[in-house]
PDB file of N, CA and C in Angstrom:
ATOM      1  N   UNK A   1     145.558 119.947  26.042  1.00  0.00           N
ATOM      2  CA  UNK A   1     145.740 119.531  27.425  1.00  0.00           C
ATOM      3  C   UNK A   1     146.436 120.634  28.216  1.00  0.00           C
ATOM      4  N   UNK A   2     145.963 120.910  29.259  1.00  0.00           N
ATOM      5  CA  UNK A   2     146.447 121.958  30.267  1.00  0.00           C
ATOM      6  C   UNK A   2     147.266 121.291  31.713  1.00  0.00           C
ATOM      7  N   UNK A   3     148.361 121.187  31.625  1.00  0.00           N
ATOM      8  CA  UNK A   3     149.263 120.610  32.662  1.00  0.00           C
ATOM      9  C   UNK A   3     149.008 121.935  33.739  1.00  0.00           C
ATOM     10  N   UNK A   4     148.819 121.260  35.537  1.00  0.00           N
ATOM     11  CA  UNK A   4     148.645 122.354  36.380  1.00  0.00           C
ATOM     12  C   UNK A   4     149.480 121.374  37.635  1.00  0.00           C
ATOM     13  N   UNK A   5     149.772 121.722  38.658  1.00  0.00           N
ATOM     14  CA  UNK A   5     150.541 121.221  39.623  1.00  0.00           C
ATOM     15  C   UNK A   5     149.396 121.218  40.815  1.00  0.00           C
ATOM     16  N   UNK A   6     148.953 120.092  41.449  1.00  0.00           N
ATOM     17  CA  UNK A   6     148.095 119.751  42.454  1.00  0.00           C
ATOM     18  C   UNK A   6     148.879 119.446  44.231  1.00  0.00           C
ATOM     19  N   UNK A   7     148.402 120.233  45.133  1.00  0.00           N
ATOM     20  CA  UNK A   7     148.782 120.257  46.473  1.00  0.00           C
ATOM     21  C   UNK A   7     147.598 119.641  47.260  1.00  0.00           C
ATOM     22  N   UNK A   8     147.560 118.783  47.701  1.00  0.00           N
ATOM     23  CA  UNK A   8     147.015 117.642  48.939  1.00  0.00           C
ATOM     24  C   UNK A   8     147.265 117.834  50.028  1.00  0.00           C
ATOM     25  N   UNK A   9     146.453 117.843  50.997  1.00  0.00           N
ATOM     26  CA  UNK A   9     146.137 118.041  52.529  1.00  0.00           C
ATOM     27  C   UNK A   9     145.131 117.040  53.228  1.00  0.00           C
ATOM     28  N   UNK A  10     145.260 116.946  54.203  1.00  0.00           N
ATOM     29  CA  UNK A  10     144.799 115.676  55.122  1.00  0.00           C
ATOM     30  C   UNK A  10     143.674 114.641  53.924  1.00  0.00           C
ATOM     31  N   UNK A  11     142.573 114.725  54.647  1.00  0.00           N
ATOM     32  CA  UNK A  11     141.821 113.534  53.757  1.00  0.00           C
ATOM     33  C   UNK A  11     142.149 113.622  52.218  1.00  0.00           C
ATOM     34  N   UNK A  12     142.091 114.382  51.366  1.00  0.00           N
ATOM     35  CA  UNK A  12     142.331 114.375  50.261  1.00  0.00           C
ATOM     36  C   UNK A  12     143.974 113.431  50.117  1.00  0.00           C
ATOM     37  N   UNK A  13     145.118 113.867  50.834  1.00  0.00           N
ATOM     38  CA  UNK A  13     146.669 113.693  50.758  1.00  0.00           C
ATOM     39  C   UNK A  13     146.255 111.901  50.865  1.00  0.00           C
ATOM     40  N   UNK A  14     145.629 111.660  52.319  1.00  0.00           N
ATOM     41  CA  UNK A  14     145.391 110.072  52.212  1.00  0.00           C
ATOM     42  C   UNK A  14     144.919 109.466  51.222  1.00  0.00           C
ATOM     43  N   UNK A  15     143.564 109.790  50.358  1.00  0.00           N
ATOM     44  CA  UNK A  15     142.920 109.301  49.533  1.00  0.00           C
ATOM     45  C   UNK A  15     144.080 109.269  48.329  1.00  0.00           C
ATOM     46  N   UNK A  16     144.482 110.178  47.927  1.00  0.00           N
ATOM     47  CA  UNK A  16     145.449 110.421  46.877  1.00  0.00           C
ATOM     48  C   UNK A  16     146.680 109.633  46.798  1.00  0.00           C
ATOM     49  N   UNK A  17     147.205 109.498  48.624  1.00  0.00           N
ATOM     50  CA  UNK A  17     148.556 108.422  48.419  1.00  0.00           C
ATOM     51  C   UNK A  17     149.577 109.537  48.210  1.00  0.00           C
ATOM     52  N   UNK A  18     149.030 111.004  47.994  1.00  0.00           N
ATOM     53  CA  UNK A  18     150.799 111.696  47.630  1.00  0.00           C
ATOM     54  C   UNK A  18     150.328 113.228  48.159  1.00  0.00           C
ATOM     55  N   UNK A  19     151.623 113.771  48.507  1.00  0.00           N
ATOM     56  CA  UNK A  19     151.016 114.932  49.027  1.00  0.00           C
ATOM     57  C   UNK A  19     150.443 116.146  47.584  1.00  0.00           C
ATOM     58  N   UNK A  20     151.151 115.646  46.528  1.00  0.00           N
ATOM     59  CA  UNK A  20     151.479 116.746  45.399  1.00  0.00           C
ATOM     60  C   UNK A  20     151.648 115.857  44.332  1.00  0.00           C
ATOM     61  N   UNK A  21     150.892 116.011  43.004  1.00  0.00           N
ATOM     62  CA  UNK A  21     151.372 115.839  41.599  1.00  0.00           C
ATOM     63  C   UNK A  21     151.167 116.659  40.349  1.00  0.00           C
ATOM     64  N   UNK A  22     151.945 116.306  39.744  1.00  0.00           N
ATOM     65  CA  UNK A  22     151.610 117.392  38.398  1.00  0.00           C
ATOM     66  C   UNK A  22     150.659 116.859  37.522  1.00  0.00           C
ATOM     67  N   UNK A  23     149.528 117.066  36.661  1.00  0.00           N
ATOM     68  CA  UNK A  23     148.411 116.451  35.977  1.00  0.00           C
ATOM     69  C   UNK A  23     148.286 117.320  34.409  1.00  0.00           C
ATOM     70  N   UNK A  24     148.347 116.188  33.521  1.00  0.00           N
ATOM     71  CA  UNK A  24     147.895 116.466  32.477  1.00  0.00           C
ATOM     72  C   UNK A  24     146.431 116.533  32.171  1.00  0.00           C
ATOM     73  N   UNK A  25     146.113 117.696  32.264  1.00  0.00           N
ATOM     74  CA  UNK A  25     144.238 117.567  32.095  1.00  0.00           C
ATOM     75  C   UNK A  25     143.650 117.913  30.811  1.00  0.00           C
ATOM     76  N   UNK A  26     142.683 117.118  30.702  1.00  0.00           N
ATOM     77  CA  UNK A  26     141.069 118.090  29.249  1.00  0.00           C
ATOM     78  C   UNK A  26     140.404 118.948  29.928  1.00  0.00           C
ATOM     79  N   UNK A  27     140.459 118.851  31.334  1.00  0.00           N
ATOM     80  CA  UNK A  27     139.141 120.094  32.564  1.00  0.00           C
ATOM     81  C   UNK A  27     139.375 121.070  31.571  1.00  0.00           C
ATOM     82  N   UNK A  28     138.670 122.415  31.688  1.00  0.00           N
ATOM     83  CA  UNK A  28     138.314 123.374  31.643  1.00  0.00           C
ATOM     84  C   UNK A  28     138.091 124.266  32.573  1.00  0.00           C
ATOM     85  N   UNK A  29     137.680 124.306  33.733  1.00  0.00           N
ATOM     86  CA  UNK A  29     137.597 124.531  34.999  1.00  0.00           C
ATOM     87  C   UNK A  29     138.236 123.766  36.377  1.00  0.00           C
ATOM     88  N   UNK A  30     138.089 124.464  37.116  1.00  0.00           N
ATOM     89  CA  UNK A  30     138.396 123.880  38.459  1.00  0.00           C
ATOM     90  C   UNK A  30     137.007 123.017  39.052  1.00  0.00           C
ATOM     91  N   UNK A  31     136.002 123.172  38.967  1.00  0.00           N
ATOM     92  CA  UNK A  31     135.199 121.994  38.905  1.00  0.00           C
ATOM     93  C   UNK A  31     135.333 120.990  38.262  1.00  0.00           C
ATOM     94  N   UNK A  32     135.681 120.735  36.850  1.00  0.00           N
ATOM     95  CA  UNK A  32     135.427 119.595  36.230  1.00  0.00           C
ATOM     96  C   UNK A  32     136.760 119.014  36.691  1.00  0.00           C
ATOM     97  N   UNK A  33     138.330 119.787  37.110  1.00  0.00           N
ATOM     98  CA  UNK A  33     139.171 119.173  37.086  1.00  0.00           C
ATOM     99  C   UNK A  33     138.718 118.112  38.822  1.00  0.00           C
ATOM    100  N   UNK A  34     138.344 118.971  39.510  1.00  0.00           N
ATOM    101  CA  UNK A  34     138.002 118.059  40.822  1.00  0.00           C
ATOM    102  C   UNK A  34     137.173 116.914  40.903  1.00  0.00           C
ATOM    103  N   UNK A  35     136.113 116.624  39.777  1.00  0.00           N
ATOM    104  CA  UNK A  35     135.339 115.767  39.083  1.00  0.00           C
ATOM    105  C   UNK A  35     136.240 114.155  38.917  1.00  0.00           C
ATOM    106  N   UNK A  36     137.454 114.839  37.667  1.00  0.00           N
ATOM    107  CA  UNK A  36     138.240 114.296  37.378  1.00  0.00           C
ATOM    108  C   UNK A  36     138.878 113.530  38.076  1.00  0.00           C
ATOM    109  N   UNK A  37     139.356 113.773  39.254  1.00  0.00           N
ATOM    110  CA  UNK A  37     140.367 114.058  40.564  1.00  0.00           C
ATOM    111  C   UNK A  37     139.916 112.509  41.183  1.00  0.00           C
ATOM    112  N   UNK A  38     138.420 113.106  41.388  1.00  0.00           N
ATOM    113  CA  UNK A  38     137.172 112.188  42.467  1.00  0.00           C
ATOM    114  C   UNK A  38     137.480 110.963  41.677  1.00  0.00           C
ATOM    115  N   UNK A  39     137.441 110.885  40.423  1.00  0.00           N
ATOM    116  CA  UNK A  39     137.189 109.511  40.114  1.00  0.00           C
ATOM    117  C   UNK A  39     138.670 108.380  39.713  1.00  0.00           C
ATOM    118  N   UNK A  40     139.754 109.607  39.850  1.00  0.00           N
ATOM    119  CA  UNK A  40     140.660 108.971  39.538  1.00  0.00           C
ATOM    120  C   UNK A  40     141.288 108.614  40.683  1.00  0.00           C
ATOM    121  N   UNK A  41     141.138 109.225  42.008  1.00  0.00           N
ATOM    122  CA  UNK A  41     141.639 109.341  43.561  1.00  0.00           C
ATOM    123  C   UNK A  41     140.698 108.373  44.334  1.00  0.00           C
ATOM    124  N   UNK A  42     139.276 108.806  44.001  1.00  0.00           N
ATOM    125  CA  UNK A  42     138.431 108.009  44.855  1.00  0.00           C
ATOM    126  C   UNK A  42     137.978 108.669  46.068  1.00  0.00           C
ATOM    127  N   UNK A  43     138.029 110.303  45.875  1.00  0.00           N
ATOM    128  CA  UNK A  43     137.811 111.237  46.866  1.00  0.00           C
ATOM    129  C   UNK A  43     136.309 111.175  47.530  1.00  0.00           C
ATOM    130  N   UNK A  44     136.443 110.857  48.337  1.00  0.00           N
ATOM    131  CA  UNK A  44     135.080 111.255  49.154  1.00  0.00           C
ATOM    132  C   UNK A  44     134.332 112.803  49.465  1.00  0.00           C
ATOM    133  N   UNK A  45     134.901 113.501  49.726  1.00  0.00           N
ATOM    134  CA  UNK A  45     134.415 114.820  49.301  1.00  0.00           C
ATOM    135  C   UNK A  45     133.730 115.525  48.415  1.00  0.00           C
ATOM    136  N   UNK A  46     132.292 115.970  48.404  1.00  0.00           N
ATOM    137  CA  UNK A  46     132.051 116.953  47.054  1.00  0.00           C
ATOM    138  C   UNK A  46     132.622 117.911  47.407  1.00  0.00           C
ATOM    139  N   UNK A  47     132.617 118.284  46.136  1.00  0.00           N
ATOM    140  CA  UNK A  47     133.539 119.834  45.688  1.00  0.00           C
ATOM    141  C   UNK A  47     133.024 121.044  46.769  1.00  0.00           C
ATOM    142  N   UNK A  48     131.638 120.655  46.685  1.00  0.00           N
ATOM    143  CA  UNK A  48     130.629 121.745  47.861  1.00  0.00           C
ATOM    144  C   UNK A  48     131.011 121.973  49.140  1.00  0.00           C
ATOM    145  N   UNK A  49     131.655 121.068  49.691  1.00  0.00           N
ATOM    146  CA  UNK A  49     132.788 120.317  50.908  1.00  0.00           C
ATOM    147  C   UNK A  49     134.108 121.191  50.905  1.00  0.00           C
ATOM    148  N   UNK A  50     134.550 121.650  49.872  1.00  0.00           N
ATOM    149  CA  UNK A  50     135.378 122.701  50.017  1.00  0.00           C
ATOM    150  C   UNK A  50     136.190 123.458  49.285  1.00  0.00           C
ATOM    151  N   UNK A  51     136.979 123.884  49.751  1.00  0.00           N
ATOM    152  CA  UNK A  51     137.413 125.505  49.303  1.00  0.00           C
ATOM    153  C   UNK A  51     138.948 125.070  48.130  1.00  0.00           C
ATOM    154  N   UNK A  52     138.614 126.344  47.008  1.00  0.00           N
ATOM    155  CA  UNK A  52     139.776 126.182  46.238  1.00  0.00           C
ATOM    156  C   UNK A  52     140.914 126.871  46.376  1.00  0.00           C
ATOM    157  N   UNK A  53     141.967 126.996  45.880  1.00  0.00           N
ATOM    158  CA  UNK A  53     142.791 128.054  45.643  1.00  0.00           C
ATOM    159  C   UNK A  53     143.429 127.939  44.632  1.00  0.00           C
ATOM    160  N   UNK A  54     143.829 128.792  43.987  1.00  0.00           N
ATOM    161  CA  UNK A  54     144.806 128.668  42.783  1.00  0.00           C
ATOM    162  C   UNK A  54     145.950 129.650  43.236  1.00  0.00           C
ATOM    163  N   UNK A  55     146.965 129.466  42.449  1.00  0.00           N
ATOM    164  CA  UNK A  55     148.590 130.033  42.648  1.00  0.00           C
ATOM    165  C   UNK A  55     148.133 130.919  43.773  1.00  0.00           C
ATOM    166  N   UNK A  56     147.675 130.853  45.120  1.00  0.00           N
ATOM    167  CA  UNK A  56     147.707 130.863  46.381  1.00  0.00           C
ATOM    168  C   UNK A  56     147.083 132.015  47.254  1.00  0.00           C
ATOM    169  N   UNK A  57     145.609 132.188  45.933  1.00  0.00           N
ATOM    170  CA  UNK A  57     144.046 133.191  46.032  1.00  0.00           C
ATOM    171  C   UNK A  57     143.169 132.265  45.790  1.00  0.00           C
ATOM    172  N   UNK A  58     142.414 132.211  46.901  1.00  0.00           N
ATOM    173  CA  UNK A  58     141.203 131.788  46.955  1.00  0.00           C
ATOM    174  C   UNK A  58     140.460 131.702  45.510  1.00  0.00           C
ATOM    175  N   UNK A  59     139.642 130.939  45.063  1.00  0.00           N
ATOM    176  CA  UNK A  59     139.220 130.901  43.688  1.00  0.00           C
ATOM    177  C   UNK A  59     137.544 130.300  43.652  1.00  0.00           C
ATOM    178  N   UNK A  60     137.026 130.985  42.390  1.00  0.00           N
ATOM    179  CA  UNK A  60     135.474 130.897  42.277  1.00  0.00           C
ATOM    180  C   UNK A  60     135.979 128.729  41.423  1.00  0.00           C
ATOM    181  N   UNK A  61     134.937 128.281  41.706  1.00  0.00           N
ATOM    182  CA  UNK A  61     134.481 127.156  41.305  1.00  0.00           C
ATOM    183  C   UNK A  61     134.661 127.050  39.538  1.00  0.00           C
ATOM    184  N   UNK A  62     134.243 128.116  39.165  1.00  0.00           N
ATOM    185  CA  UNK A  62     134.149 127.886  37.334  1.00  0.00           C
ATOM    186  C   UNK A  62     135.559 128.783  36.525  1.00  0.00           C
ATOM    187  N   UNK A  63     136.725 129.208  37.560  1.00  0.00           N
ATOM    188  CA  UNK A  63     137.563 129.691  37.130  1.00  0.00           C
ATOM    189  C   UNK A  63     138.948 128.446  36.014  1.00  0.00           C
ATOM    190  N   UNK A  64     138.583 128.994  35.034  1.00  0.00           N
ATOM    191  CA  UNK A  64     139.378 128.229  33.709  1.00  0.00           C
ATOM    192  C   UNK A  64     140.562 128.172  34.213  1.00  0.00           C
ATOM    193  N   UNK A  65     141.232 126.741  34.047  1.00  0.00           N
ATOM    194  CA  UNK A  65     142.496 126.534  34.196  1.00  0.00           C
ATOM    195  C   UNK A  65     143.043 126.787  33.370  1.00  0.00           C
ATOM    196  N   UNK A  66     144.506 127.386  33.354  1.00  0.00           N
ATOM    197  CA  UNK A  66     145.927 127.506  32.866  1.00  0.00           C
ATOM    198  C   UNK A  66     146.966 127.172  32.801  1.00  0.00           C
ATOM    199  N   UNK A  67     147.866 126.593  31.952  1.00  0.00           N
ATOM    200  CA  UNK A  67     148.791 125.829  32.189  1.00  0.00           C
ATOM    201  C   UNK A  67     149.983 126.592  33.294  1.00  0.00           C
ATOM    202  N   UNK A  68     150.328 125.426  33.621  1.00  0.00           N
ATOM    203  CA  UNK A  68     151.127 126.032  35.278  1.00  0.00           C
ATOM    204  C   UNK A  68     150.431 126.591  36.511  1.00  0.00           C
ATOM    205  N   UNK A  69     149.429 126.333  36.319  1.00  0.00           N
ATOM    206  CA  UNK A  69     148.199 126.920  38.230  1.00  0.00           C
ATOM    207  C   UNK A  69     149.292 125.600  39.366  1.00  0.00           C
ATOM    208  N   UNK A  70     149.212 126.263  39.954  1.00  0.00           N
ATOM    209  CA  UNK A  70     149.063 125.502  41.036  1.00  0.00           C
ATOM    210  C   UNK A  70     147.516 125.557  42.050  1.00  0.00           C
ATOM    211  N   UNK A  71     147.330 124.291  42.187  1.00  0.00           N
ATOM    212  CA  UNK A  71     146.101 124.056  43.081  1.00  0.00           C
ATOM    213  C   UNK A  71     146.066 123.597  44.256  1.00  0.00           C
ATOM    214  N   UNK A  72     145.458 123.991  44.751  1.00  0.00           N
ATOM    215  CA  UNK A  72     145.019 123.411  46.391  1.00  0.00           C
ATOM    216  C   UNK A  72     143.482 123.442  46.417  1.00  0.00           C
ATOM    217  N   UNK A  73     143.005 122.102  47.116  1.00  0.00           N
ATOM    218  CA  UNK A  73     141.694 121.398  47.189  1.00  0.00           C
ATOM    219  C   UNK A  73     142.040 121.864  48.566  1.00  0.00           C
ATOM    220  N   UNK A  74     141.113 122.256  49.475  1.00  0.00           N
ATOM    221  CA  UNK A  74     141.028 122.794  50.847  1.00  0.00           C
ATOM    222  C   UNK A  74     140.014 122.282  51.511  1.00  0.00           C
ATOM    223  N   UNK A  75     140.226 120.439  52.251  1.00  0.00           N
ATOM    224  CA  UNK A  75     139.200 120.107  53.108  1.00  0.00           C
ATOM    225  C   UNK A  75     139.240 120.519  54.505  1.00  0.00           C
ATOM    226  N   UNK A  76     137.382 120.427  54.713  1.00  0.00           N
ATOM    227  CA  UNK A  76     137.027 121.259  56.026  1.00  0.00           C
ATOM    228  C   UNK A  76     137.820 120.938  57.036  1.00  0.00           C
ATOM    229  N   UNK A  77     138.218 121.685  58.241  1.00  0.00           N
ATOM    230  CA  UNK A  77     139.183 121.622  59.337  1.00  0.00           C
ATOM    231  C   UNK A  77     139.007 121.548  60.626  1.00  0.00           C
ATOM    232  N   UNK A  78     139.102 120.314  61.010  1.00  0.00           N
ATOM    233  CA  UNK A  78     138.381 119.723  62.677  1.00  0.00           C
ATOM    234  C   UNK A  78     139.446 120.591  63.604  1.00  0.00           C
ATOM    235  N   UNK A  79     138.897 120.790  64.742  1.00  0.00           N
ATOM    236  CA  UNK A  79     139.979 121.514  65.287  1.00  0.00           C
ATOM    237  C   UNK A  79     139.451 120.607  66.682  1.00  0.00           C
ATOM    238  N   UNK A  80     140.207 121.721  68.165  1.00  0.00           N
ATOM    239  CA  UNK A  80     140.123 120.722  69.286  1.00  0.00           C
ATOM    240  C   UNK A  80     140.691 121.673  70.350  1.00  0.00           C
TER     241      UNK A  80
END
């Protein structure tokens, strides 16, 4: 199991109920962990919907998690 620290922002933060938690995962990637995420959160978003980051660089979709990443799920941004 790979423990990583998760950061939440607007729709995701609502769906989730928290801005931030720490997660014990089986993922392998940052896709499967967002997979994970969807079904345990109830996220409306596909992954295709948006942007990753890890410890606070932009990140490819199939990049292997490590214990201690910090993540950020990055939904799209209405402006005005």
């Amino acid at each position: 199991m790979t423990v990583v620290n998760l950061q939440y922002y607007a729709q995701l933060r609502e769906q989730a109920g928290a801005s931030s938690e720490q997660l014990h995962t089986a993922a392998t990637s940052l896709q499967e962990l967002y997979e994970e995420l969807r079904t345990r959160h109830g996220f409306s978003l596909a992954a295709e919907a948006l942007k990753v980051a890890v410890n606070a660089q932009f990140s490819a979709w199939d990049r292997p998690l490590r214990d201690g990443d910090t993540i950020v799920f990055i939904p799209p941004v209405a402006g005005g």
